[in-house]
PDB file of N, CA and C in Angstrom:
ATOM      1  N   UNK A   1       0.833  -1.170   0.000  1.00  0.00           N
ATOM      2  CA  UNK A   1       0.000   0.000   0.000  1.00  0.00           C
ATOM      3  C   UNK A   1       0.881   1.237   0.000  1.00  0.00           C
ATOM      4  N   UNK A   2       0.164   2.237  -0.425  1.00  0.00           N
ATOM      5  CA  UNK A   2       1.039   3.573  -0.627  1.00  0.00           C
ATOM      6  C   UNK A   2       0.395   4.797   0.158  1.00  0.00           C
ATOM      7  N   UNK A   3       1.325   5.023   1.432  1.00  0.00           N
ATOM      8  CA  UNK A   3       1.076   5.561   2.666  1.00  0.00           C
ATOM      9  C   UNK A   3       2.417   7.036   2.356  1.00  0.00           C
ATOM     10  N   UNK A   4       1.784   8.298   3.049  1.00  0.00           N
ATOM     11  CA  UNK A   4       2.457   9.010   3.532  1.00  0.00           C
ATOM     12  C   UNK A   4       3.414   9.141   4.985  1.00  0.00           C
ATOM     13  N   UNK A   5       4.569   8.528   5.102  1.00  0.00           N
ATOM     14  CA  UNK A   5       5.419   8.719   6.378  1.00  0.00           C
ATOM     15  C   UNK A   5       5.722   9.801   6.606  1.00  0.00           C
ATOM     16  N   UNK A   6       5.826  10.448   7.614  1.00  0.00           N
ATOM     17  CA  UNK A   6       6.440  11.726   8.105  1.00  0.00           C
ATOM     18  C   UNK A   6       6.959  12.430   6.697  1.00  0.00           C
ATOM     19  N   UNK A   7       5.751  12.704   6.112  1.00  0.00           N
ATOM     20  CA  UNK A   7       5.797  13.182   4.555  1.00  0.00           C
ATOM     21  C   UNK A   7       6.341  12.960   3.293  1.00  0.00           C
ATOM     22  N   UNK A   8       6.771  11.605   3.712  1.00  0.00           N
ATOM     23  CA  UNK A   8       7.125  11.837   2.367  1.00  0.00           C
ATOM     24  C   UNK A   8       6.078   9.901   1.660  1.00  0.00           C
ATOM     25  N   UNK A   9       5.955   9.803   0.624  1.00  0.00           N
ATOM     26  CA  UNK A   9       5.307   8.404   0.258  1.00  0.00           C
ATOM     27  C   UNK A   9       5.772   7.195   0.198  1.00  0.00           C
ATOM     28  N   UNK A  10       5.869   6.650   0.831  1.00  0.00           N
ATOM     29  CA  UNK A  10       6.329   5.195   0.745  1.00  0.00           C
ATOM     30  C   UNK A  10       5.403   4.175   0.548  1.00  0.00           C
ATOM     31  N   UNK A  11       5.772   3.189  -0.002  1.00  0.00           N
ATOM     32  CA  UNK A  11       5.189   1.655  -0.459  1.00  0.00           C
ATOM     33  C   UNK A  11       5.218   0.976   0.899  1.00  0.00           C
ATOM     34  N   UNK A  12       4.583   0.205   1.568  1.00  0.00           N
ATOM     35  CA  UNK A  12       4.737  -0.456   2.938  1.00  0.00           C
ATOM     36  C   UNK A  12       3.517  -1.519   2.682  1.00  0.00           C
ATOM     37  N   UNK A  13       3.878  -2.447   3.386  1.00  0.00           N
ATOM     38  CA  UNK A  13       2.939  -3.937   3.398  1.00  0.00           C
ATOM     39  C   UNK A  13       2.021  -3.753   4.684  1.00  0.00           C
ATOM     40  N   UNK A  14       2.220  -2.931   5.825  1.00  0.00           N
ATOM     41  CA  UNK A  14       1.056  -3.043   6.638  1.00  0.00           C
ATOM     42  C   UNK A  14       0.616  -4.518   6.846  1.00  0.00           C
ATOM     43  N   UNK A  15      -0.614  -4.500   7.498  1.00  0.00           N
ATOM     44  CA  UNK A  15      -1.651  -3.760   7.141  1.00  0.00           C
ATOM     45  C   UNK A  15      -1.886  -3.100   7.959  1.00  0.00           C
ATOM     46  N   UNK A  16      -1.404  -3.383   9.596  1.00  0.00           N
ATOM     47  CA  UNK A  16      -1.405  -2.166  10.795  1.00  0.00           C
ATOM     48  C   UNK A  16      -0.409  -1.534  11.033  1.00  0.00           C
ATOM     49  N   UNK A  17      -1.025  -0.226  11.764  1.00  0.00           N
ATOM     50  CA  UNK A  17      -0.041   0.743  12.000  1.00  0.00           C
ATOM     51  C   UNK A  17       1.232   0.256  13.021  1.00  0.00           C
ATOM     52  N   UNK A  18       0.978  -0.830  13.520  1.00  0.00           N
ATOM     53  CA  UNK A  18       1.956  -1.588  14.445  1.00  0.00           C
ATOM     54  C   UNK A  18       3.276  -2.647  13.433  1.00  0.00           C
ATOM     55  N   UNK A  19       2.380  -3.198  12.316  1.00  0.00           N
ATOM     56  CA  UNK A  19       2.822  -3.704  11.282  1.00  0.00           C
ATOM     57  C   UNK A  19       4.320  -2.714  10.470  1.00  0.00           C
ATOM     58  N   UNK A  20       3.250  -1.580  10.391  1.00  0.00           N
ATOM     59  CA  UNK A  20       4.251  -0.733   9.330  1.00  0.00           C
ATOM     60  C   UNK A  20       4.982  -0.157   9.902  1.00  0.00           C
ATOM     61  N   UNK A  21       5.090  -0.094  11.839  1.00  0.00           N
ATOM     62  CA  UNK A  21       6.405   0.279  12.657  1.00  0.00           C
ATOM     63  C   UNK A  21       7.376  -0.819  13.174  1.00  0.00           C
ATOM     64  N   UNK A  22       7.095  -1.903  12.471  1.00  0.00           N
ATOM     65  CA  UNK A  22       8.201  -3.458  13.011  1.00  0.00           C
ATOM     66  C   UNK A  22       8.594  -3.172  11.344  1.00  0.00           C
ATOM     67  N   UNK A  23       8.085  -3.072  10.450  1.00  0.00           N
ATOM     68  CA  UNK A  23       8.636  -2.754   9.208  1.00  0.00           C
ATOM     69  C   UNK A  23       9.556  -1.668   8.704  1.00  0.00           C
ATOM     70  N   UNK A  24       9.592  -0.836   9.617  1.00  0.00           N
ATOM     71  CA  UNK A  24      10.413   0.564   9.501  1.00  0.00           C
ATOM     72  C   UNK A  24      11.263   0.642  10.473  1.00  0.00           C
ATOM     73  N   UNK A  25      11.528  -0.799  11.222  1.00  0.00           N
ATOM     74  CA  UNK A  25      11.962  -0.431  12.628  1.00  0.00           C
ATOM     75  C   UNK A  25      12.049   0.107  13.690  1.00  0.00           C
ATOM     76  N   UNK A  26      11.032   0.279  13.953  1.00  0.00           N
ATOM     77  CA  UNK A  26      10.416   1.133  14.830  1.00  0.00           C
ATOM     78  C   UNK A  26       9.284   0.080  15.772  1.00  0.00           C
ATOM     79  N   UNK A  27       9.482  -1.199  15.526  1.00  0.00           N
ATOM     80  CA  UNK A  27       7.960  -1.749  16.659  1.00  0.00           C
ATOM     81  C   UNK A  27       8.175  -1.998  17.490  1.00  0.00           C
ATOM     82  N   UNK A  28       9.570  -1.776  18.606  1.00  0.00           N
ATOM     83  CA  UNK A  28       9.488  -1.714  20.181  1.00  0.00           C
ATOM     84  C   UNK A  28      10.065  -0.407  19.995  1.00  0.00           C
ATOM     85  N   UNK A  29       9.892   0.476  19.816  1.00  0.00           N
ATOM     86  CA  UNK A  29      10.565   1.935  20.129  1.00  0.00           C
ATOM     87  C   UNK A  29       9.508   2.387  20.755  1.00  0.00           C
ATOM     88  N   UNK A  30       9.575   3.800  21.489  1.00  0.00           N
ATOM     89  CA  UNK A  30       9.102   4.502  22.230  1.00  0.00           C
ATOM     90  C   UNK A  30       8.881   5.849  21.417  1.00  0.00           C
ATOM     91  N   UNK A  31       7.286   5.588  20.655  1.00  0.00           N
ATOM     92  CA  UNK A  31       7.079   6.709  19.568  1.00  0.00           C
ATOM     93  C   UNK A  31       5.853   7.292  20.072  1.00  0.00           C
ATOM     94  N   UNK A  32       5.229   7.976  19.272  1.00  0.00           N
ATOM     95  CA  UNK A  32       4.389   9.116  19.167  1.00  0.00           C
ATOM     96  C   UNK A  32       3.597   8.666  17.681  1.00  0.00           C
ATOM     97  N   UNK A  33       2.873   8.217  17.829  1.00  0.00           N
ATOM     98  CA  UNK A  33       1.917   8.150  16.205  1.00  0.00           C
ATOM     99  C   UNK A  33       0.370   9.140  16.501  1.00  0.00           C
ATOM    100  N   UNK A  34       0.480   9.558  14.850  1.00  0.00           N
ATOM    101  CA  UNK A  34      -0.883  10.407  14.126  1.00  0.00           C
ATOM    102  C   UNK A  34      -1.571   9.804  12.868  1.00  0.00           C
ATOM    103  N   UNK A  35      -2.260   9.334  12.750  1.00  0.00           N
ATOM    104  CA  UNK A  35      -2.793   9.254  11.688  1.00  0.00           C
ATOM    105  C   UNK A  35      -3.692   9.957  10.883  1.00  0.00           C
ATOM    106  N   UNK A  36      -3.472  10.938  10.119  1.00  0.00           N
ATOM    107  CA  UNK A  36      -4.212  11.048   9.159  1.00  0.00           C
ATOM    108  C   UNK A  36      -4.691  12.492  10.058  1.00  0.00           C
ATOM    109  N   UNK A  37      -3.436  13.024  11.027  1.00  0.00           N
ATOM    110  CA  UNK A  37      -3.615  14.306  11.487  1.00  0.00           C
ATOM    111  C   UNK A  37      -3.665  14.002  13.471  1.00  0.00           C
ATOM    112  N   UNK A  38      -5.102  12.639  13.547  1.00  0.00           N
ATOM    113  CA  UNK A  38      -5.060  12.736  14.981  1.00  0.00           C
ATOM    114  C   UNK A  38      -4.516  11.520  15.356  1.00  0.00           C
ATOM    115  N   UNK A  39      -4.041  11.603  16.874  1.00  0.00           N
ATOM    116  CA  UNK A  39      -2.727  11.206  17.567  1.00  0.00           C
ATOM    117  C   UNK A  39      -3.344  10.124  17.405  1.00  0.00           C
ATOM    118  N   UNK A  40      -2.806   8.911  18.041  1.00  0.00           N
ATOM    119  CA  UNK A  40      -3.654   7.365  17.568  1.00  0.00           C
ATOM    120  C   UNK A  40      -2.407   6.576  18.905  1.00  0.00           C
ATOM    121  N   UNK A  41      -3.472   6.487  20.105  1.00  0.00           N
ATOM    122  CA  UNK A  41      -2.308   5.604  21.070  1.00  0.00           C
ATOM    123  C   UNK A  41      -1.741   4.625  21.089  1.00  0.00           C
ATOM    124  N   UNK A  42      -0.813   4.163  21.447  1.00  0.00           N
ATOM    125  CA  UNK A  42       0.291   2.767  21.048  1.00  0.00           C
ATOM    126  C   UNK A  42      -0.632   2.119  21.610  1.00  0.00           C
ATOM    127  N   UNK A  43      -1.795   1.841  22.544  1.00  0.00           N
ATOM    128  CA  UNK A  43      -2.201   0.304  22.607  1.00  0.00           C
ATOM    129  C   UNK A  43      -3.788   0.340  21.093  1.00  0.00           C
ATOM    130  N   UNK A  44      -3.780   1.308  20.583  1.00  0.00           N
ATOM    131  CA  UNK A  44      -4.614   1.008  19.201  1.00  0.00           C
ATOM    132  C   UNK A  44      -4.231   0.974  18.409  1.00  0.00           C
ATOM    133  N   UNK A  45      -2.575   1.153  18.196  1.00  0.00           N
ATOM    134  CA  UNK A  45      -2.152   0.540  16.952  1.00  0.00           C
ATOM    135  C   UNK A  45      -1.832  -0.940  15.901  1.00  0.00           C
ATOM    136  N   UNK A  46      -1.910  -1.806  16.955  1.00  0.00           N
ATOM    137  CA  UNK A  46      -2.259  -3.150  16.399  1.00  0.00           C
ATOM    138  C   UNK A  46      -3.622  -3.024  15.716  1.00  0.00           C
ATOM    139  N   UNK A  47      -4.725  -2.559  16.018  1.00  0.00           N
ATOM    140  CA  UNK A  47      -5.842  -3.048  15.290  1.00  0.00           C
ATOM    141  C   UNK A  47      -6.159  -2.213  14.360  1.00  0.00           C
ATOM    142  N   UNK A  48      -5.304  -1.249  14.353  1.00  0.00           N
ATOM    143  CA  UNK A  48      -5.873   0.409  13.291  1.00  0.00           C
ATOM    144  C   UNK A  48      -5.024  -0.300  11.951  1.00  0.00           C
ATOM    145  N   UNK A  49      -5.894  -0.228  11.100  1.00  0.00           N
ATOM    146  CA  UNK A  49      -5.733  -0.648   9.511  1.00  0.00           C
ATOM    147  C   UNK A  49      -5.005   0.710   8.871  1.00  0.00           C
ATOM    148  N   UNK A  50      -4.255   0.096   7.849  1.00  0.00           N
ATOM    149  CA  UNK A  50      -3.949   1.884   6.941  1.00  0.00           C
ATOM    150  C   UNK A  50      -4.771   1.186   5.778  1.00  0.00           C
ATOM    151  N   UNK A  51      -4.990   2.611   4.955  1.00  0.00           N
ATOM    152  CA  UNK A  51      -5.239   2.141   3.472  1.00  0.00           C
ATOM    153  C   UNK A  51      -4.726   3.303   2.660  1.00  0.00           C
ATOM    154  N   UNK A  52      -4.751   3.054   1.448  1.00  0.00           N
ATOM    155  CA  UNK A  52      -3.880   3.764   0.615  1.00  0.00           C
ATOM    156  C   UNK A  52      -3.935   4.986   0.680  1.00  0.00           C
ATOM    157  N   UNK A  53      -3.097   5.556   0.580  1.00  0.00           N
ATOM    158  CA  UNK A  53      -3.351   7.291   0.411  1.00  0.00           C
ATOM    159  C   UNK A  53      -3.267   8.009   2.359  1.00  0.00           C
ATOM    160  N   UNK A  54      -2.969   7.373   3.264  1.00  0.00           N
ATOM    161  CA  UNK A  54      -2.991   7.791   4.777  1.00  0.00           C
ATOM    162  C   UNK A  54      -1.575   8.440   4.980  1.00  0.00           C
ATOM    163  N   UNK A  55      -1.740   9.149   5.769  1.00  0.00           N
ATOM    164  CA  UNK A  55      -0.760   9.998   6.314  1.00  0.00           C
ATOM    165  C   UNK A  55      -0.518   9.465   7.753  1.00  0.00           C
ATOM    166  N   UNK A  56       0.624   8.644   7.710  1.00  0.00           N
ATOM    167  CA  UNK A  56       1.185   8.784   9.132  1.00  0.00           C
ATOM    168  C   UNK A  56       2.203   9.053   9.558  1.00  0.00           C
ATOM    169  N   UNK A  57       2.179   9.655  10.886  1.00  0.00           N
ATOM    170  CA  UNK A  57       3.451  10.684  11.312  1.00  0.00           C
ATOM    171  C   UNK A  57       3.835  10.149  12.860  1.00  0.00           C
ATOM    172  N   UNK A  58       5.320   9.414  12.719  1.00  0.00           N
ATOM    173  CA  UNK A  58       6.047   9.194  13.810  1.00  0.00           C
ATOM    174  C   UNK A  58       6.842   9.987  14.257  1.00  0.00           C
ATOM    175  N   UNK A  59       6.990  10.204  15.738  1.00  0.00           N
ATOM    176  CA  UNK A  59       7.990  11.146  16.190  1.00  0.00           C
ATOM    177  C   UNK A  59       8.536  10.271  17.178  1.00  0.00           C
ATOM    178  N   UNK A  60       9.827  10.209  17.750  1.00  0.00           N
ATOM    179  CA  UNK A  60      10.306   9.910  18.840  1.00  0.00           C
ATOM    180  C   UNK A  60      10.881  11.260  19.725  1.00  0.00           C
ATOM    181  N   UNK A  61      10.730  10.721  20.995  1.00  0.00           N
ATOM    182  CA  UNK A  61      11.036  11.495  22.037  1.00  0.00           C
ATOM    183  C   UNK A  61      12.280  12.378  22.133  1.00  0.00           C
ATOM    184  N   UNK A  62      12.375  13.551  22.036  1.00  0.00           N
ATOM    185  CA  UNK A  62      14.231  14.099  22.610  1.00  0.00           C
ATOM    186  C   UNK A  62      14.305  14.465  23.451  1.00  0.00           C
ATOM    187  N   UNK A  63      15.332  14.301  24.088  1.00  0.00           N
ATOM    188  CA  UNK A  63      16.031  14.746  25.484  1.00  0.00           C
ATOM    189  C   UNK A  63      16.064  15.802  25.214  1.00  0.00           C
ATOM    190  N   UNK A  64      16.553  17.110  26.420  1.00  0.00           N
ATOM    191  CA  UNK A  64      17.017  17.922  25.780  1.00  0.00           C
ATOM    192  C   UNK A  64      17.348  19.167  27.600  1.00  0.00           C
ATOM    193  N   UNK A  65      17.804  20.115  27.138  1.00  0.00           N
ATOM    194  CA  UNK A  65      18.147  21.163  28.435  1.00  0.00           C
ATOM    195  C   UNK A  65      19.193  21.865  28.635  1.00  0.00           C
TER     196      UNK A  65
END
Protein backbone atom coordinates (compact mmCIF):
# COMPACT_ATOMS: atom_id res chain seq x y z
CA UNK A 1 0.00 0.00 0.00
CA UNK A 2 1.04 3.57 -0.63
CA UNK A 3 1.08 5.56 2.67
CA UNK A 4 2.46 9.01 3.53
CA UNK A 5 5.42 8.72 6.38
CA UNK A 6 6.44 11.73 8.11
CA UNK A 7 5.80 13.18 4.55
CA UNK A 8 7.13 11.84 2.37
CA UNK A 9 5.31 8.40 0.26
CA UNK A 10 6.33 5.19 0.75
CA UNK A 11 5.19 1.65 -0.46
CA UNK A 12 4.74 -0.46 2.94
CA UNK A 13 2.94 -3.94 3.40
CA UNK A 14 1.06 -3.04 6.64
CA UNK A 15 -1.65 -3.76 7.14
CA UNK A 16 -1.41 -2.17 10.79
CA UNK A 17 -0.04 0.74 12.00
CA UNK A 18 1.96 -1.59 14.45
CA UNK A 19 2.82 -3.70 11.28
CA UNK A 20 4.25 -0.73 9.33
CA UNK A 21 6.41 0.28 12.66
CA UNK A 22 8.20 -3.46 13.01
CA UNK A 23 8.64 -2.75 9.21
CA UNK A 24 10.41 0.56 9.50
CA UNK A 25 11.96 -0.43 12.63
CA UNK A 26 10.42 1.13 14.83
CA UNK A 27 7.96 -1.75 16.66
CA UNK A 28 9.49 -1.71 20.18
CA UNK A 29 10.56 1.93 20.13
CA UNK A 30 9.10 4.50 22.23
CA UNK A 31 7.08 6.71 19.57
CA UNK A 32 4.39 9.12 19.17
CA UNK A 33 1.92 8.15 16.21
CA UNK A 34 -0.88 10.41 14.13
CA UNK A 35 -2.79 9.25 11.69
CA UNK A 36 -4.21 11.05 9.16
CA UNK A 37 -3.61 14.31 11.49
CA UNK A 38 -5.06 12.74 14.98
CA UNK A 39 -2.73 11.21 17.57
CA UNK A 40 -3.65 7.37 17.57
CA UNK A 41 -2.31 5.60 21.07
CA UNK A 42 0.29 2.77 21.05
CA UNK A 43 -2.20 0.30 22.61
CA UNK A 44 -4.61 1.01 19.20
CA UNK A 45 -2.15 0.54 16.95
CA UNK A 46 -2.26 -3.15 16.40
CA UNK A 47 -5.84 -3.05 15.29
CA UNK A 48 -5.87 0.41 13.29
CA UNK A 49 -5.73 -0.65 9.51
CA UNK A 50 -3.95 1.88 6.94
CA UNK A 51 -5.24 2.14 3.47
CA UNK A 52 -3.88 3.76 0.62
CA UNK A 53 -3.35 7.29 0.41
CA UNK A 54 -2.99 7.79 4.78
CA UNK A 55 -0.76 10.00 6.31
CA UNK A 56 1.19 8.78 9.13
CA UNK A 57 3.45 10.68 11.31
CA UNK A 58 6.05 9.19 13.81
CA UNK A 59 7.99 11.15 16.19
CA UNK A 60 10.31 9.91 18.84
CA UNK A 61 11.04 11.49 22.04
CA UNK A 62 14.23 14.10 22.61
CA UNK A 63 16.03 14.75 25.48
CA UNK A 64 17.02 17.92 25.78
CA UNK A 65 18.15 21.16 28.43
Amino acid sequence: MKITLNGAPRDLTGPSVQDVLTEIGLGTAKVATALNGAFLPAAARPETTLSDGDALEVVAPMQGG
